[in-house]
C-alpha atoms as a PDB file:
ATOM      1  CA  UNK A   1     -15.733  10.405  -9.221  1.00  0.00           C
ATOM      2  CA  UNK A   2     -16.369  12.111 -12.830  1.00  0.00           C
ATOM      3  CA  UNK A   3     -19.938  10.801 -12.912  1.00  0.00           C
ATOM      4  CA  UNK A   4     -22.202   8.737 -11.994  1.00  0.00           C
ATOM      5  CA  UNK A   5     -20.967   5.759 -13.987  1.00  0.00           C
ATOM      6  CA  UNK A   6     -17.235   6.674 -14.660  1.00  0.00           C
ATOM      7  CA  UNK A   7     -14.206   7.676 -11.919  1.00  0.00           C
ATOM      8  CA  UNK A   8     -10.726   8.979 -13.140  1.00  0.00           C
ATOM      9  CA  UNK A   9      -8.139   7.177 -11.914  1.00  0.00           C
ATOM     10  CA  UNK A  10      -4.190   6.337 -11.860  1.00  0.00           C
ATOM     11  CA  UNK A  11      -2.841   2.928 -11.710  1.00  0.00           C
ATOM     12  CA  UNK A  12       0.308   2.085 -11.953  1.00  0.00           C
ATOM     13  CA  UNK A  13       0.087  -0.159 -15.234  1.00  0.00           C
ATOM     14  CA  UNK A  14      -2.231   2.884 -17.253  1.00  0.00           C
ATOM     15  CA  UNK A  15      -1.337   5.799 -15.886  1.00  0.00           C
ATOM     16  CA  UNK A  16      -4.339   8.144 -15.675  1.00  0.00           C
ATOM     17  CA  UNK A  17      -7.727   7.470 -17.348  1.00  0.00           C
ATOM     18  CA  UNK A  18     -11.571   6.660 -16.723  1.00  0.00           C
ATOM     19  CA  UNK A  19     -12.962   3.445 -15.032  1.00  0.00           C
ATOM     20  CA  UNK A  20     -15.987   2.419 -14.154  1.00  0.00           C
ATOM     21  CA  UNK A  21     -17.566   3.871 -11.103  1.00  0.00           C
ATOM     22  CA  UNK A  22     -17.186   0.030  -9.561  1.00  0.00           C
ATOM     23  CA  UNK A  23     -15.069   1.048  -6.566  1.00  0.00           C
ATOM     24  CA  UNK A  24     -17.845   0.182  -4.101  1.00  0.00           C
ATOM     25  CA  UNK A  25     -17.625  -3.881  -5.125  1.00  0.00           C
ATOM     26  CA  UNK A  26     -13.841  -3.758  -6.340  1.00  0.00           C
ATOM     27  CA  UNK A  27     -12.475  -2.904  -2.879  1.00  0.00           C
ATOM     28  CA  UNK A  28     -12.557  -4.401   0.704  1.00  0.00           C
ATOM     29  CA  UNK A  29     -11.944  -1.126   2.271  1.00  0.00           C
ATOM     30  CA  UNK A  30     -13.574   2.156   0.943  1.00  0.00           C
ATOM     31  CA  UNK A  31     -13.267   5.306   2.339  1.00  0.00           C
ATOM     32  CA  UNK A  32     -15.644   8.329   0.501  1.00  0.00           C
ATOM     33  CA  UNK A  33     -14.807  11.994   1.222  1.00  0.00           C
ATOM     34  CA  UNK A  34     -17.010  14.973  -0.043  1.00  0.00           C
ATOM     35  CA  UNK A  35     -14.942  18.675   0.666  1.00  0.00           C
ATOM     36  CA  UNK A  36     -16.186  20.886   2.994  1.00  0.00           C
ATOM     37  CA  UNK A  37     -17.231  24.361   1.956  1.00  0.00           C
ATOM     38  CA  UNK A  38     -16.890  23.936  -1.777  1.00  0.00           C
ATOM     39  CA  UNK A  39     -19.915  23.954  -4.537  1.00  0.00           C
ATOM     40  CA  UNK A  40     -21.302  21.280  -6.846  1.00  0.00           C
ATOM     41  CA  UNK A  41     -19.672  23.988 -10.096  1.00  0.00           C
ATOM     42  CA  UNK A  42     -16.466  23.736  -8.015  1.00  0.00           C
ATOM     43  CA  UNK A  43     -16.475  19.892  -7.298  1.00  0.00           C
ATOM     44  CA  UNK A  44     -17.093  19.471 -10.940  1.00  0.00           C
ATOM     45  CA  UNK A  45     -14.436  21.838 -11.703  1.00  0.00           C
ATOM     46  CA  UNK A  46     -12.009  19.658  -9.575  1.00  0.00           C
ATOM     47  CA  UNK A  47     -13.353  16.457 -11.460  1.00  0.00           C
ATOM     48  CA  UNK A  48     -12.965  18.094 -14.826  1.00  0.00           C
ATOM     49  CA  UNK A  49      -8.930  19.116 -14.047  1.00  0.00           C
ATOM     50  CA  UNK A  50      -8.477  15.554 -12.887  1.00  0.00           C
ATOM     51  CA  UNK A  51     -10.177  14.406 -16.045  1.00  0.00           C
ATOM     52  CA  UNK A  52      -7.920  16.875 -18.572  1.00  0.00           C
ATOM     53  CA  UNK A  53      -4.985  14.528 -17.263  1.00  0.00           C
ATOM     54  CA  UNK A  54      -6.250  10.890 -19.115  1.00  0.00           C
ATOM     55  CA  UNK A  55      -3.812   9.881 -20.831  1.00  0.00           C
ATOM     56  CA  UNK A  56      -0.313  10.920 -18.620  1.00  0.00           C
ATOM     57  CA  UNK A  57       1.520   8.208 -17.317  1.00  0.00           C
ATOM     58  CA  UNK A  58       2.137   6.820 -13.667  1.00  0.00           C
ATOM     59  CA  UNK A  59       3.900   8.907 -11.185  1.00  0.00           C
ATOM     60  CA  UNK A  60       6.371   6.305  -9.481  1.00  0.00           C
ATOM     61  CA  UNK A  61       8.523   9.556  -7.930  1.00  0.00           C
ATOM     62  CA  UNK A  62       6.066  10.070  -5.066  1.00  0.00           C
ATOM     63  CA  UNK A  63       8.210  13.141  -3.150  1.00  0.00           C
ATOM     64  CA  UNK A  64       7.480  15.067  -6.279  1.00  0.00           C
ATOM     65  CA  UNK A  65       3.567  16.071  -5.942  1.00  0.00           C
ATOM     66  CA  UNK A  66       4.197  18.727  -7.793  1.00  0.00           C
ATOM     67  CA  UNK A  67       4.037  17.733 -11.316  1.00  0.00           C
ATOM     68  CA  UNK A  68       1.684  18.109 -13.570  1.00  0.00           C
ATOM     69  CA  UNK A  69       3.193  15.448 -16.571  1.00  0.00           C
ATOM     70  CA  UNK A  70       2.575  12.390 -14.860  1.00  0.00           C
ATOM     71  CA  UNK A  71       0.469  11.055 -11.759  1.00  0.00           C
ATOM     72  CA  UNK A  72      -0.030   8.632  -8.876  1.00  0.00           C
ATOM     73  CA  UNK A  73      -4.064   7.852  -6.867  1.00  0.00           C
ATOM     74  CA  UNK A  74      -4.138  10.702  -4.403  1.00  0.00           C
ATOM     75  CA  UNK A  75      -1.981  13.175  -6.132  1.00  0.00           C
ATOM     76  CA  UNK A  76      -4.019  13.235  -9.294  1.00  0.00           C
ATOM     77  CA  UNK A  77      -7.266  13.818  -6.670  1.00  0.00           C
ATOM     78  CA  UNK A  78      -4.728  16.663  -4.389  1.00  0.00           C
ATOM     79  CA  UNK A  79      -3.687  18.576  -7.738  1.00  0.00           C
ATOM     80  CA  UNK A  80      -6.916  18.935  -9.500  1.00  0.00           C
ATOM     81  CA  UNK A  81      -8.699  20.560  -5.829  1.00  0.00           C
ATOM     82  CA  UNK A  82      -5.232  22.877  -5.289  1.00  0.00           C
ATOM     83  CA  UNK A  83      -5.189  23.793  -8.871  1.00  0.00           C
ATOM     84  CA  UNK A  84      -9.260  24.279  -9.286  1.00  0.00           C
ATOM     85  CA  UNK A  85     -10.200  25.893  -5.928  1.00  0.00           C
ATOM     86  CA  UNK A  86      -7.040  26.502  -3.702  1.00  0.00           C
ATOM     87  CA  UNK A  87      -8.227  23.803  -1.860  1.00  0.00           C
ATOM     88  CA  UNK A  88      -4.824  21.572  -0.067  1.00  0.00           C
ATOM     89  CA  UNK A  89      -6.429  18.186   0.628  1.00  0.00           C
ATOM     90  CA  UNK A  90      -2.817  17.013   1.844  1.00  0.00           C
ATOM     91  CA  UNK A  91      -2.768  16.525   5.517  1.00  0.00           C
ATOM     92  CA  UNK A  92       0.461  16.679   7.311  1.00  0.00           C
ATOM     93  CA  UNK A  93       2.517  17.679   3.718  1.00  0.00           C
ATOM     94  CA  UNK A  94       5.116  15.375   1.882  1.00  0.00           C
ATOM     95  CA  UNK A  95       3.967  12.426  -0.456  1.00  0.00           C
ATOM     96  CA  UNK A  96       0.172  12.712  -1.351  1.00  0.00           C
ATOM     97  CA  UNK A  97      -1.527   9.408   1.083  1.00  0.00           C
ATOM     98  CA  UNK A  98      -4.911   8.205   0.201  1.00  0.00           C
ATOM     99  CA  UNK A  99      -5.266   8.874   3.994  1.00  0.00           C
ATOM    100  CA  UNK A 100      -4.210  12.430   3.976  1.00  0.00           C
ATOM    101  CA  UNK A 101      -7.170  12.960   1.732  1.00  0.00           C
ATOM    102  CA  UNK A 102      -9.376  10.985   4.519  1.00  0.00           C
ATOM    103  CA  UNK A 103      -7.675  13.202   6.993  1.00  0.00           C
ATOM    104  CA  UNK A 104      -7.798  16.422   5.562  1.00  0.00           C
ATOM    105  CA  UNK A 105      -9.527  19.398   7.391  1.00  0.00           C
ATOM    106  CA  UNK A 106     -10.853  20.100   4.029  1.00  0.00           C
ATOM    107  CA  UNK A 107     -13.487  16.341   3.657  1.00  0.00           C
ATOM    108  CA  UNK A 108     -15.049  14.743   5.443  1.00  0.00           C
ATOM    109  CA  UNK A 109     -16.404  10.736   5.533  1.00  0.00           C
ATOM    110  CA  UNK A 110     -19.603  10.381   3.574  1.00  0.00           C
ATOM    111  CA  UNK A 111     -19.500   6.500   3.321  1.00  0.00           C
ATOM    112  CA  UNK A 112     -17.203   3.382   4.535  1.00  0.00           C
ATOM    113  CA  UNK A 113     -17.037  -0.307   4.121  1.00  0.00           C
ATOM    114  CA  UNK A 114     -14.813  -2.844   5.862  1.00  0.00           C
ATOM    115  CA  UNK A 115     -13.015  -0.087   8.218  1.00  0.00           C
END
């Protein structure tokens, strides 16, 4: 989330860029995380670096969660903790899964639907 009312996002067909904070009533299943051990000025941080990437395309080459010119859902939300607070959100390594982020020892579950 970026705010209240807006998320950053990748999909495939737009790349990376705001949405409206809808996610709640746009998906069956939801999963929320919060990070452990990390500050409100940190978490912002984290939503600000995820933010600074609107505009860069899809990142279909999922192996490579590396790169910073182009993302997919989780990666975009796994680069901008690593890069703002040292923070790896990606549990077991390899491609960047939604779940990982669920999984991490970093988060924990702050709200579900449909699980």
């Amino acid at each position: 989330m970026y705010s209240q009312t807006k998320t950053v996002e990748s999909f495939p067909e737009k790349g990376v860029k705001t949405y409206d904070n809808d996610w709640n009533k746009k998906y069956k299943t939801v999963y929320a995380v919060t990070t452990k051990g990390t500050t409100v000025a940190q978490d912002a941080k984290a939503a600000d670096r995820a933010y600074s990437h609107k505009g860069k395309p899809y990142n279909w080459e999922f192996t490579n969660i590396n790169t910073t010119k182009k993302f997919y859902c989780s990666q975009l939300v796994y680069e901008a903790y690593k890069y703002s607070t040292g923070l790896n959100l990606n549990h077991g390594g390899g491609i960047v899964f939604p779940i990982d982020l669920v999984n991490s020892s970093h988060t924990y579950i702050i709200y579900t639907k449909g699980v």
